[in-house]
Protein backbone atom coordinates (compact mmCIF):
# COMPACT_ATOMS: atom_id res chain seq x y z
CA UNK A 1 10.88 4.51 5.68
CA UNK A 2 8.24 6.44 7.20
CA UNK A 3 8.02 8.71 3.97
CA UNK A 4 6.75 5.81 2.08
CA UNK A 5 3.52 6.09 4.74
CA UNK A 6 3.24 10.26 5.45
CA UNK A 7 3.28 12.41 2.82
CA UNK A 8 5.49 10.28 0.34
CA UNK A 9 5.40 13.33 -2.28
CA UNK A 10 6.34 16.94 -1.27
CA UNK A 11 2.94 18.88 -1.79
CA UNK A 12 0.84 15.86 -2.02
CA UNK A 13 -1.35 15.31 1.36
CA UNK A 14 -3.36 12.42 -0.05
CA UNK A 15 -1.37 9.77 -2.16
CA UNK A 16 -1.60 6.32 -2.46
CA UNK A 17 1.04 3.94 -3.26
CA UNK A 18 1.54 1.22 -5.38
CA UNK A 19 4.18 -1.60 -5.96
CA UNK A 20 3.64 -4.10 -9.12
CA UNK A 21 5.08 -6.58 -10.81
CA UNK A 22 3.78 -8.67 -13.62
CA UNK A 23 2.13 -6.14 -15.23
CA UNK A 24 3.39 -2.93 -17.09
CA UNK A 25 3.66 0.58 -16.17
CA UNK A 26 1.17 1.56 -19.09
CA UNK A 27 -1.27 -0.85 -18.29
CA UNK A 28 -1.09 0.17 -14.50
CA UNK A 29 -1.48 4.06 -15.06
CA UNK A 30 -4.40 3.45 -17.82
CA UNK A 31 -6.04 1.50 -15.46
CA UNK A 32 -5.78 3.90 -12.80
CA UNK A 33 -6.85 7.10 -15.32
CA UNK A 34 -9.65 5.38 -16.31
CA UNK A 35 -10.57 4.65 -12.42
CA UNK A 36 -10.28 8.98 -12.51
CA UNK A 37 -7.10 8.71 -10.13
CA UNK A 38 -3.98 10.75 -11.28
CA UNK A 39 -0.66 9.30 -11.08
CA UNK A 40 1.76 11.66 -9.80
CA UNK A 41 5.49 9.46 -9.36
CA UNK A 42 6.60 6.34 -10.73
CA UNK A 43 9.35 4.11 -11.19
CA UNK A 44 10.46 0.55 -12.84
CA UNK A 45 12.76 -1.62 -11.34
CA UNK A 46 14.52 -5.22 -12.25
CA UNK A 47 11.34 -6.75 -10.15
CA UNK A 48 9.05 -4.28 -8.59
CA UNK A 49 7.96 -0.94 -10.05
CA UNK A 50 5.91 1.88 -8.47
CA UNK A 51 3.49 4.07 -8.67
CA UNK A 52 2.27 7.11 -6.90
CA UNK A 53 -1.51 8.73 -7.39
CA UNK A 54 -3.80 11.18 -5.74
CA UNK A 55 -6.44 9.48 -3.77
CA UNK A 56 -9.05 11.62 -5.07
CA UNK A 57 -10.68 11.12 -8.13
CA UNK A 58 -10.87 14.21 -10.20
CA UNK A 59 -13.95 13.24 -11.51
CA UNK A 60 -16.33 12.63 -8.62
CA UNK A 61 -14.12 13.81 -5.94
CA UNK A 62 -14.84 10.97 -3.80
CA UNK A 63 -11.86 9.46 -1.96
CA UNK A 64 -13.18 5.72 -2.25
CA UNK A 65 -10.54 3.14 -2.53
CA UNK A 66 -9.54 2.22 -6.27
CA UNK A 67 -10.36 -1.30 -6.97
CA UNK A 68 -6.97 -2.36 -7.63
CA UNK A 69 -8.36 -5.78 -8.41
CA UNK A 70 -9.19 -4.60 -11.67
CA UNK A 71 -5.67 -3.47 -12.34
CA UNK A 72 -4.18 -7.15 -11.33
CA UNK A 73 -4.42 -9.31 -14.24
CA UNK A 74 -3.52 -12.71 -13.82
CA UNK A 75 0.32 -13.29 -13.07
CA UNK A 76 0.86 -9.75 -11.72
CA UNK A 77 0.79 -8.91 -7.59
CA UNK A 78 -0.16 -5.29 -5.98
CA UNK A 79 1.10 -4.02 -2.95
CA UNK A 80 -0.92 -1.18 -2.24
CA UNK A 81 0.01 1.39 0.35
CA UNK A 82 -3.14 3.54 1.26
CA UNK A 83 -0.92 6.74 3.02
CA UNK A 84 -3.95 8.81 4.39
CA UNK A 85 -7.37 6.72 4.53
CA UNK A 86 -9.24 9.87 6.63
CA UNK A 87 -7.19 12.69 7.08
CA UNK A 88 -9.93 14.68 8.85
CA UNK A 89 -10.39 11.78 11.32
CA UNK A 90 -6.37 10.84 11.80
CA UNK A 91 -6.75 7.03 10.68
CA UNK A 92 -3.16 5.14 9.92
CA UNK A 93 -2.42 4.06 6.72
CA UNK A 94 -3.80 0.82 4.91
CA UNK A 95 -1.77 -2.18 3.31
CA UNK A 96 -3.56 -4.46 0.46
CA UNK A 97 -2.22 -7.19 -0.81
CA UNK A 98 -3.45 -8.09 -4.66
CA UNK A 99 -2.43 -11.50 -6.66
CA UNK A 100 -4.30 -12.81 -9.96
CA UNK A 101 -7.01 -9.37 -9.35
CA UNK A 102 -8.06 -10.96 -5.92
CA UNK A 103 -8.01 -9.40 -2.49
CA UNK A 104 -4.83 -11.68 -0.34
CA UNK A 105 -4.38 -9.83 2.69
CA UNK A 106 -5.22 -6.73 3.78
CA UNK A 107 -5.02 -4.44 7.26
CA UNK A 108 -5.16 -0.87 8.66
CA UNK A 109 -2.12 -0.22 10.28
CA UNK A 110 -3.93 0.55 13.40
CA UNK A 111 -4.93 -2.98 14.02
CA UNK A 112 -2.34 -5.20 11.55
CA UNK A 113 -3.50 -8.26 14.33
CA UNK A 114 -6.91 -8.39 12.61
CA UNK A 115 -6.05 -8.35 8.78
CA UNK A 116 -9.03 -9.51 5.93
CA UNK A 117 -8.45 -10.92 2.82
CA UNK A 118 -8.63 -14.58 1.21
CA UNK A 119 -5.27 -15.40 2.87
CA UNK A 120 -5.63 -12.66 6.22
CA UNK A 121 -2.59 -14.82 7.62
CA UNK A 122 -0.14 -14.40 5.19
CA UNK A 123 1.97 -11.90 7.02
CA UNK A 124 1.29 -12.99 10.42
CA UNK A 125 5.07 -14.68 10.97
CA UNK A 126 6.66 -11.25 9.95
CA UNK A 127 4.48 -8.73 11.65
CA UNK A 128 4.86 -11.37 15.31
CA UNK A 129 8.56 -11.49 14.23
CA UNK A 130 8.62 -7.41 14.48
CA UNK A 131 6.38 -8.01 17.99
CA UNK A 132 3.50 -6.31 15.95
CA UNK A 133 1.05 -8.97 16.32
CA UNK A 134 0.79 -11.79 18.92
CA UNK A 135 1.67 -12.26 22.58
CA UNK A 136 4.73 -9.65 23.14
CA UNK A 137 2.75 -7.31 20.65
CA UNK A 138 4.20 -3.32 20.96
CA UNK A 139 2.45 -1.12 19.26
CA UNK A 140 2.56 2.27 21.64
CA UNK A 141 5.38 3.44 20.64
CA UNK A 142 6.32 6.27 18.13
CA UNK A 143 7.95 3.68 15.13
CA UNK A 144 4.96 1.04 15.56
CA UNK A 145 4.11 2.27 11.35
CA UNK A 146 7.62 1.97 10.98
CA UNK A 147 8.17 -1.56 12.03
CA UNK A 148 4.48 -2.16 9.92
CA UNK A 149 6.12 -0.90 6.74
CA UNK A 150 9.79 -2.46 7.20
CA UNK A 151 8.00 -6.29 7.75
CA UNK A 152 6.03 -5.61 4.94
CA UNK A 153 8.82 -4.14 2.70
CA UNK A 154 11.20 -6.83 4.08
CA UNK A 155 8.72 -9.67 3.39
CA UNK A 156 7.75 -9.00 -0.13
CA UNK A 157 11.15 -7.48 -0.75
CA UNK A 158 10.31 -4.17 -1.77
CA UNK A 159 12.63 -1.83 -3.06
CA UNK A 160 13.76 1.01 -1.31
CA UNK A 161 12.05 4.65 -1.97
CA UNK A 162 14.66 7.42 -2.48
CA UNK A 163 12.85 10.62 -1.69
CA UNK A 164 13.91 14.09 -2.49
């Protein structure tokens, strides 16, 4: 699991990733070359797909976060996976959360105890259930992102990446 969160693609530092369902694949990667951000991977499955896409925009070269909202139409969710929010500065990876084009939950893996969002409690049973957040929190030790990623995966019942 930790390849969905470092370096998911061979030869691709900076790549976001992207579950969806309720929406299409075309309408997904339009959106996304239109916000200048090249997809690189992707897959369709019976009830999530995915895509993979550089984090920098080709156009501007700015690294600013897409706003996936725009991609969500109504009926269709986002899990967003942001691998490498500040290389240069070693930050953990990001987790959004989009339903209907609105912002649900959100948190850097860093803190997952103080997620944002309209509903910033939605995964709050799961991540205390992996003693992420909460009283008996552990977060020191070398598979904290690991334990992030598998409550996340296991809550919104992603599929599993197969990586080369």
């Amino acid at each position: 699991m930790r390849d969905w969160i470092r370096r998911p693609l061979p030869h691709h530092e900076e790549t976001n990733i992207v579950f969806f369902r309720g929406t299409s694949l075309d309408a997904l990667v339009r959106g996304l070359l239109g916000a200048d951000r090249m997809p690189l991977a992707y897959s369709t499955g019976p009830d999530w797909g995915v895509v993979m896409h550089d984090m920098l925009s080709w156009e501007s070269g700015d690294y600013d976060l897409v706003h996936y909202g725009r991609l969500c139409p109504p009926g269709a969710e986002l899990v967003v996976l942001v691998t490498e929010p500040c290389i240069a500065k070693a930050h953990g990876p990001s987790f959004h959360y989009y339903r209907d084009g609105g912002l649900v939950t959100c948190f850097s893996f860093e803190s997952p105890s103080r997620p944002g969002g309209d509903e910033p409690g939605l995964l709050t049973p799961a991540l205390t259930a992996a003693k992420l957040t909460g009283p008996h929190a552990e977060l020191d030790g070398d598979d904290a992102e690991e334990r992030i990623m598998a409550a996340i995966a296991g809550f919104f019942s992603l599929p599993d990446l197969e990586m080369p």
